[in-house]
N, C-alpha and C. Protein backbone atom coordinates (compact mmCIF):
# COMPACT_ATOMS: atom_id res chain seq x y z
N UNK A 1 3.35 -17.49 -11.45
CA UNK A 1 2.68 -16.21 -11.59
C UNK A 1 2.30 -15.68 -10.21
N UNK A 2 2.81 -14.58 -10.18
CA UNK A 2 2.72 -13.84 -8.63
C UNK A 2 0.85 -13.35 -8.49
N UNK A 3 0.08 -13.67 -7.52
CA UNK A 3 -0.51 -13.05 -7.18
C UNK A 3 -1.02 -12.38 -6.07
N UNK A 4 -1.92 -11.39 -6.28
CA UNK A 4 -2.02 -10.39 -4.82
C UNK A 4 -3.32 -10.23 -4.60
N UNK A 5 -3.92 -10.44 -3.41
CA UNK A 5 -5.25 -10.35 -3.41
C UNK A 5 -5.03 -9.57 -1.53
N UNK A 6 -5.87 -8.75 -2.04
CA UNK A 6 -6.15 -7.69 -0.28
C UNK A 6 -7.45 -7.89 0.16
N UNK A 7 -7.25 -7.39 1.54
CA UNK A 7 -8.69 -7.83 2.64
C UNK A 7 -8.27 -6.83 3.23
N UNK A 8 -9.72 -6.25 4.21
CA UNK A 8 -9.60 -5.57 5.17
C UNK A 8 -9.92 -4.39 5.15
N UNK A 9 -10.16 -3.84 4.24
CA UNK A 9 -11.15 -2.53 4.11
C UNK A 9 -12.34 -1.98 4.50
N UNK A 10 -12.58 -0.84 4.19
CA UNK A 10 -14.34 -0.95 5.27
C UNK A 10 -14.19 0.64 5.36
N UNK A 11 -15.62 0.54 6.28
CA UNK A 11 -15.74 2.35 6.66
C UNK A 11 -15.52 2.15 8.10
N UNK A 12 -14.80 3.91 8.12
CA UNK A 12 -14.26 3.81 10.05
C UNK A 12 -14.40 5.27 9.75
N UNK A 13 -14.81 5.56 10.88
CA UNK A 13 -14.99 7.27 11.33
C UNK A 13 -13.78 7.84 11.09
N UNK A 14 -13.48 8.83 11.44
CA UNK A 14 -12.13 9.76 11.20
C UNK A 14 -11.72 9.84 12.76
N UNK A 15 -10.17 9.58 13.22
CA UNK A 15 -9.79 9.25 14.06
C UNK A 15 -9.38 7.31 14.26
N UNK A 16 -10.22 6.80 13.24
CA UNK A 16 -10.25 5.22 13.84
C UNK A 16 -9.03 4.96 12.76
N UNK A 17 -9.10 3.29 12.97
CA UNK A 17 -7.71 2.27 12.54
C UNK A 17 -8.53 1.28 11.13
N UNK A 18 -7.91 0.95 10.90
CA UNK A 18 -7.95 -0.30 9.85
C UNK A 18 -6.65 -0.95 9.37
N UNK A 19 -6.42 -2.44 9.05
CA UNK A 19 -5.31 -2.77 8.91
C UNK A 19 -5.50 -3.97 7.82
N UNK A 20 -5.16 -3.22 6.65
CA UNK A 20 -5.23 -3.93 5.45
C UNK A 20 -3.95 -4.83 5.18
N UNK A 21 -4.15 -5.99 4.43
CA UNK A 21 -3.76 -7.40 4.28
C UNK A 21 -3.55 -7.71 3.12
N UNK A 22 -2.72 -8.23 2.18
CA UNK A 22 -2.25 -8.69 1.24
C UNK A 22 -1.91 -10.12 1.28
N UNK A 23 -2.20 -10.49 0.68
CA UNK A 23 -1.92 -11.98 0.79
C UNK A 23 -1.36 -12.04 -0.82
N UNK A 24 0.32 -12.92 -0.59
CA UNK A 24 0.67 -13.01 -2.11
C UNK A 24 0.77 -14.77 -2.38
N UNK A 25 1.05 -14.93 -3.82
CA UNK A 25 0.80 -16.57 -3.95
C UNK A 25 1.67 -16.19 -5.47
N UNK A 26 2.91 -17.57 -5.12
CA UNK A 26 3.61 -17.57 -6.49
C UNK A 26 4.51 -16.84 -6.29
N UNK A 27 4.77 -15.96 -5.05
CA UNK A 27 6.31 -15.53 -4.86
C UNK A 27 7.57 -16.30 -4.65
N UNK A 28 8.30 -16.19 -5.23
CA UNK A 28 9.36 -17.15 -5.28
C UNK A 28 10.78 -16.29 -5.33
N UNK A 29 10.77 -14.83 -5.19
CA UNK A 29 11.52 -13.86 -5.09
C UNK A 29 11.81 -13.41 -4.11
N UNK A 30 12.23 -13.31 -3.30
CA UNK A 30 12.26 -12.60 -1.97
C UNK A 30 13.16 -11.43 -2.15
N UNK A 31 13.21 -10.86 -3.08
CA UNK A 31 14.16 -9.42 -2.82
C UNK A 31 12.94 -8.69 -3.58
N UNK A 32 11.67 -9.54 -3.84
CA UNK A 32 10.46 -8.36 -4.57
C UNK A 32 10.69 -7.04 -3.58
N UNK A 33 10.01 -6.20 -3.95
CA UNK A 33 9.67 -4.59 -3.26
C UNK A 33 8.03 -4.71 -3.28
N UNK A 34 7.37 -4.93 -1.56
CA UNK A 34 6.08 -4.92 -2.00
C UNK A 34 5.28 -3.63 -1.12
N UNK A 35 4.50 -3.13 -1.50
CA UNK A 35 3.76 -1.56 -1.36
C UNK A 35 2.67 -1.31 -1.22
N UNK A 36 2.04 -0.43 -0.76
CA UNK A 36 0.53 0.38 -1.35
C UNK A 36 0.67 1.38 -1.85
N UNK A 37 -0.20 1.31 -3.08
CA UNK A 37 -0.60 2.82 -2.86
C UNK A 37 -2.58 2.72 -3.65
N UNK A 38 -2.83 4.37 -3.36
CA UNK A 38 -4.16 4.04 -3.68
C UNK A 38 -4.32 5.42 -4.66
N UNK A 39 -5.89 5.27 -4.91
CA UNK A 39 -6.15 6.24 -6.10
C UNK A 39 -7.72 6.70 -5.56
N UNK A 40 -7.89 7.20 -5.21
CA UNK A 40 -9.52 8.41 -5.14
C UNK A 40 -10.25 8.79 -6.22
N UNK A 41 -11.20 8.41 -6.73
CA UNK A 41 -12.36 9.01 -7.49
C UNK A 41 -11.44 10.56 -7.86
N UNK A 42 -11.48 10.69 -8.90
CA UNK A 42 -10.70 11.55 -10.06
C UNK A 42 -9.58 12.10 -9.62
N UNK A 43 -8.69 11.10 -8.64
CA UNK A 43 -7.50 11.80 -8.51
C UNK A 43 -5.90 10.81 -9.24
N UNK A 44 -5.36 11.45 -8.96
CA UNK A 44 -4.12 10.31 -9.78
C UNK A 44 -3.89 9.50 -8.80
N UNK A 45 -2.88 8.17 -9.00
CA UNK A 45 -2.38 7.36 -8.26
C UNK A 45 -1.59 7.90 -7.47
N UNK A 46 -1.72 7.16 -5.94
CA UNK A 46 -0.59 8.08 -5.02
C UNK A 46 -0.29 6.63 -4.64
N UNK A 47 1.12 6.85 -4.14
CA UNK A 47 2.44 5.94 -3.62
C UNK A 47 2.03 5.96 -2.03
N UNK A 48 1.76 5.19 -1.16
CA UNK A 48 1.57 5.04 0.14
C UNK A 48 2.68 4.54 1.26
N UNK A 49 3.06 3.34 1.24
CA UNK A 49 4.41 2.86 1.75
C UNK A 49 5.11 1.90 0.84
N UNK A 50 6.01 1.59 1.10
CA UNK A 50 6.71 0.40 0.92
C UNK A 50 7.73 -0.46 1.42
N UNK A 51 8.00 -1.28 1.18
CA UNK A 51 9.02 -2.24 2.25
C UNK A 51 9.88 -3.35 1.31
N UNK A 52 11.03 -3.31 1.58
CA UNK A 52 12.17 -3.97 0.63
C UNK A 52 12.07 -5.70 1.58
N UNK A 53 12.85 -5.99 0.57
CA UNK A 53 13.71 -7.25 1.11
C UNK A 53 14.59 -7.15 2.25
N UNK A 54 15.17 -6.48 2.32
CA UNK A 54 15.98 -6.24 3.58
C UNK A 54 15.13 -5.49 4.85
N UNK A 55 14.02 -4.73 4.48
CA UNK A 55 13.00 -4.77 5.52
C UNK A 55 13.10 -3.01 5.49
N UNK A 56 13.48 -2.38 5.00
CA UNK A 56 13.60 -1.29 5.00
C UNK A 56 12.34 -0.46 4.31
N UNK A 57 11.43 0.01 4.40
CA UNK A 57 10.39 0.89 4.12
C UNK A 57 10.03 2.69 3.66
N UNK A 58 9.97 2.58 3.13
CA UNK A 58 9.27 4.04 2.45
C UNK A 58 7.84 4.49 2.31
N UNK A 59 7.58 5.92 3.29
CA UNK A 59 6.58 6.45 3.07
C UNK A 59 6.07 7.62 2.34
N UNK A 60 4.54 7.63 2.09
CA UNK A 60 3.92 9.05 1.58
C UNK A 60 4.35 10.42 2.76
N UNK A 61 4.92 10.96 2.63
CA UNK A 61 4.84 12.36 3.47
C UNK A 61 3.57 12.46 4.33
N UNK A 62 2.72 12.04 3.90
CA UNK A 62 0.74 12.47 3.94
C UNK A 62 0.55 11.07 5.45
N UNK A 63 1.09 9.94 5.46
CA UNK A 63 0.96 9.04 5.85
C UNK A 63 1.82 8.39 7.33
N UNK A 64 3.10 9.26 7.33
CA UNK A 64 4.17 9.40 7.65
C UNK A 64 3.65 9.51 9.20
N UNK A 65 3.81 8.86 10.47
CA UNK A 65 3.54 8.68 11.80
C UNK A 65 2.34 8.13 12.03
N UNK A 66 1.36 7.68 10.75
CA UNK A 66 0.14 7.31 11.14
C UNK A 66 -0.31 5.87 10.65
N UNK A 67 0.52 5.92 9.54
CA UNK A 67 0.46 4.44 8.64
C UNK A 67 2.15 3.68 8.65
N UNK A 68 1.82 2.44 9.47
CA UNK A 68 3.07 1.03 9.13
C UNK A 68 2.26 -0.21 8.40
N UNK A 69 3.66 -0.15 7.78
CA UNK A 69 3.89 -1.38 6.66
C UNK A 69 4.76 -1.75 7.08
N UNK A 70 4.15 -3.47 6.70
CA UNK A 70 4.68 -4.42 7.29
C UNK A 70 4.99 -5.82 6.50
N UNK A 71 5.86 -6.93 6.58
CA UNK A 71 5.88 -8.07 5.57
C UNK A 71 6.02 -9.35 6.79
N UNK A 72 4.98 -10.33 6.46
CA UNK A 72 5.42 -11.61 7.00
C UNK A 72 5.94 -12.63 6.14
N UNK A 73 7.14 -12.89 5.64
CA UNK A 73 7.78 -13.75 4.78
C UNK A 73 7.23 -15.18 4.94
N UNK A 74 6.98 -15.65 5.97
CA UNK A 74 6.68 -17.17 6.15
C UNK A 74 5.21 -17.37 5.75
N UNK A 75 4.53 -16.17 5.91
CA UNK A 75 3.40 -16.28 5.42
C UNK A 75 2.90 -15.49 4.08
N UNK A 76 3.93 -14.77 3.60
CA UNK A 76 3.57 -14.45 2.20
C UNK A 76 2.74 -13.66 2.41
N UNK A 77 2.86 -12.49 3.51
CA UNK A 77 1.75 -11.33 3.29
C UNK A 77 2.02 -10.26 3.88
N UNK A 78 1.18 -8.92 3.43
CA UNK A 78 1.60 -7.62 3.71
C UNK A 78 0.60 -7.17 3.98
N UNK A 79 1.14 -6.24 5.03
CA UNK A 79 0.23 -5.28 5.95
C UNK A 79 0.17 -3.94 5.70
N UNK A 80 -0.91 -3.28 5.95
CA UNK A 80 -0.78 -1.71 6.18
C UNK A 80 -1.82 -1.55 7.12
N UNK A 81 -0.92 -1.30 8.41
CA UNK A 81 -2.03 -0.73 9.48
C UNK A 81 -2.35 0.90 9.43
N UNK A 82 -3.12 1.13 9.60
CA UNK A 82 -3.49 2.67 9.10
C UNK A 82 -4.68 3.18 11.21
N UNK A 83 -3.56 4.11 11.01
CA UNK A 83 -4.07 4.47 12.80
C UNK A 83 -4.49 5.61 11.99
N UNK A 84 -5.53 6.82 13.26
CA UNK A 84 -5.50 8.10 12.57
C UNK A 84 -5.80 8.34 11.23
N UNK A 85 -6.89 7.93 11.12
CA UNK A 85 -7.45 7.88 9.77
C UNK A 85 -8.09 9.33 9.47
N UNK A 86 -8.10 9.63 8.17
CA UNK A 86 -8.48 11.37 8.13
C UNK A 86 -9.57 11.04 6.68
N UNK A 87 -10.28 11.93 6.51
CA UNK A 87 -11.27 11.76 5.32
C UNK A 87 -10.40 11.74 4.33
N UNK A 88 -9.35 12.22 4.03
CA UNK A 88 -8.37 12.30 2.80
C UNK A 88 -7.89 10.89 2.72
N UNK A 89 -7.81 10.46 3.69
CA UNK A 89 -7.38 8.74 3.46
C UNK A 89 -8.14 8.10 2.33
N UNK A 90 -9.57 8.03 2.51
CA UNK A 90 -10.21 7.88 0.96
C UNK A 90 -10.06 7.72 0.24
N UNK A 91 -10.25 6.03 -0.09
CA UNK A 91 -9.77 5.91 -1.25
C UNK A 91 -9.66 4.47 -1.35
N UNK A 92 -9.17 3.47 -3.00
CA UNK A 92 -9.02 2.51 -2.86
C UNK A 92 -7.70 2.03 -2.69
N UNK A 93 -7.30 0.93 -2.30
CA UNK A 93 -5.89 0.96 -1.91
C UNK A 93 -5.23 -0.89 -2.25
N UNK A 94 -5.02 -0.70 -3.62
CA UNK A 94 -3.93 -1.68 -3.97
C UNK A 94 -2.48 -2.04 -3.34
N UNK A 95 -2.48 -3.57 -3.45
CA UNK A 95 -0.87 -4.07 -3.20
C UNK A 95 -0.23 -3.69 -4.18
N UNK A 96 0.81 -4.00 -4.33
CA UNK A 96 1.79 -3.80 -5.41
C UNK A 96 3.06 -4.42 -5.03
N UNK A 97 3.69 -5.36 -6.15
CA UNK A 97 4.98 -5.59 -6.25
C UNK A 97 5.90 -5.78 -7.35
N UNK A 98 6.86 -5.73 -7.56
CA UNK A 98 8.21 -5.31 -8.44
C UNK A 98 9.14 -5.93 -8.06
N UNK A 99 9.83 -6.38 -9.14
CA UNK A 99 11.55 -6.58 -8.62
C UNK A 99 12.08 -5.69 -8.71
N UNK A 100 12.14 -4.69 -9.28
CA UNK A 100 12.18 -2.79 -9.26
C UNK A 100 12.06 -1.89 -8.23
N UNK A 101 11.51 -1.23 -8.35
CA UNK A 101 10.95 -0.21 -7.50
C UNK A 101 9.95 -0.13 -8.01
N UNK A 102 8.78 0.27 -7.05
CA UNK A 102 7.51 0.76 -7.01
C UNK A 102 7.04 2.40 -7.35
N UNK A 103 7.83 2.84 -6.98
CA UNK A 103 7.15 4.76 -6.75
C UNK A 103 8.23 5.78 -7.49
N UNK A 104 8.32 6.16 -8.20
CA UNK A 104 8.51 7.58 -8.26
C UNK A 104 8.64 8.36 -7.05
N UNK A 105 9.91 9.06 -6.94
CA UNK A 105 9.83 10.03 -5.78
C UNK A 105 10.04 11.63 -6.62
N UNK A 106 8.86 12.56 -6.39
CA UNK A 106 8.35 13.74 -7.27
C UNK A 106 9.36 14.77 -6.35
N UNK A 107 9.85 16.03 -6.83
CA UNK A 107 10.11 17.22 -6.61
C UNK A 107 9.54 17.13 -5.23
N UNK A 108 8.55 17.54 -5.04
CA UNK A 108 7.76 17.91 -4.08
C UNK A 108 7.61 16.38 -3.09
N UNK A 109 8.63 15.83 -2.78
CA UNK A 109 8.45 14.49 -2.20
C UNK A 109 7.09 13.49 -2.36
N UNK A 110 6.14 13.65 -3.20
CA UNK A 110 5.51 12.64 -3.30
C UNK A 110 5.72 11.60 -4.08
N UNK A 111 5.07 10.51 -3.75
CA UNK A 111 5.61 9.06 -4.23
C UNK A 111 4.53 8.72 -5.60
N UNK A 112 4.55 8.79 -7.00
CA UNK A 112 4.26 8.73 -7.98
C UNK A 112 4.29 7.27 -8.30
N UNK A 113 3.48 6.35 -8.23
CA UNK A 113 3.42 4.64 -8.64
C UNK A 113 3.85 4.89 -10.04
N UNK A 114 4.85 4.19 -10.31
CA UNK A 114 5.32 3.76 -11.97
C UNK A 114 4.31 3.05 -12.94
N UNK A 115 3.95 3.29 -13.65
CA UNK A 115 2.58 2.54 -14.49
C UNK A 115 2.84 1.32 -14.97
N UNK A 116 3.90 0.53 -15.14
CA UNK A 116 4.60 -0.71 -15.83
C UNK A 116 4.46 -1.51 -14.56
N UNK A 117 4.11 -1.37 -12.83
CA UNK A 117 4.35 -1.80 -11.99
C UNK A 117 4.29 -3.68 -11.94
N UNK A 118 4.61 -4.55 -11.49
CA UNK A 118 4.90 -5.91 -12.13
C UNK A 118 3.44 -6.38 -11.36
N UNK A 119 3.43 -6.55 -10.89
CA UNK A 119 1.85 -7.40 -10.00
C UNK A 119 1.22 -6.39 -9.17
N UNK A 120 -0.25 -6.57 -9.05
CA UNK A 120 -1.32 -5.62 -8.66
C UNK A 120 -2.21 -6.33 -7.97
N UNK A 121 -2.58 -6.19 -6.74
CA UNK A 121 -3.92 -6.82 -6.55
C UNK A 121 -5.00 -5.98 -7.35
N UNK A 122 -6.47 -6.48 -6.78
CA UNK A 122 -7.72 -6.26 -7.32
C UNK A 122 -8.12 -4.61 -6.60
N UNK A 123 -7.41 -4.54 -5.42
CA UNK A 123 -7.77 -3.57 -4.75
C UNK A 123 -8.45 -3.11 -3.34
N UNK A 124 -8.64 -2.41 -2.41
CA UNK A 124 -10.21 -2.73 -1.71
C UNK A 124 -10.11 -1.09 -0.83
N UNK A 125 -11.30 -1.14 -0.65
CA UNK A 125 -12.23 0.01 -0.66
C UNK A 125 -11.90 0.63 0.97
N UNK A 126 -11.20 1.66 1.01
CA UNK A 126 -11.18 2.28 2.61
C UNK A 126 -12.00 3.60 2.58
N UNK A 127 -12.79 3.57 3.27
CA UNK A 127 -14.19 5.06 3.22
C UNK A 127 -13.64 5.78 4.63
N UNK A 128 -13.44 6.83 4.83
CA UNK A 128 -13.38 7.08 6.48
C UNK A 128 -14.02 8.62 6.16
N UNK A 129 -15.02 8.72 7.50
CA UNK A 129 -16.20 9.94 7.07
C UNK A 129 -16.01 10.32 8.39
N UNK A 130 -16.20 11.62 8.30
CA UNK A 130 -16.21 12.90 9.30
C UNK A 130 -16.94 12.63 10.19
């Protein structure tokens, strides 16, 4: 049983960094697809990055020059360093992985998380204030 548990969240001014951590246990797949994305107090789920087996990655439009994702295979964990943090960043921000795909890609290029998604962490809390 795959699990995902994240660290590294917190409050940082607008302009600052944070670099959230996934730690997985029970992967035994290595072509999983593993991701973020997060969800804001009454807004829908948004798709953040993601990163394949072959190492190849996909971002939010919104996120795109400011946020890398990252995978350490030997250590079974995933990164999202987040530079340039903006109050819209806000929000909580789950792992996610699939032997699938993760996101929906919308009309309007945003990345829509699939609701069936296979493993979830618990989540953790990024605040960034003006």
């Amino acid at each position: 049983q795959v699990q995902l548990v994240e660290s590294g969240g917190g409050s940082v001014q607008a302009g600052g960094s944070l670099r959230l951590s996934c730690a997985a246990s029970g992967v035994s797949d290595s072509s999983l697809i593993m991701g973020w994305f997060r969800q804001a107090p009454g807004k829908e789920r948004e798709g953040v990055a993601q990163i394949e087996g072959d190492g190849s990655t996909k971002y939010a439009d919104s996120v795109k020059g400011r946020f890398t994702v990252s995978a350490d295979n030997a250590k079974n964990a995933l990164y999202l360093q987040m530079n340039s943090l903006k109050p819209e960043d806000t929000a909580m921000y789950y792992c996610a992985a699939d032997p699938s795909f993760l996101f929906w890609v919308r009309p309007d290029n945003r990345l829509t998380p699939k609701t069936d998604i296979a493993y979830l962490g618990q989540g953790t809390q990024v605040t960034v204030s003006s």
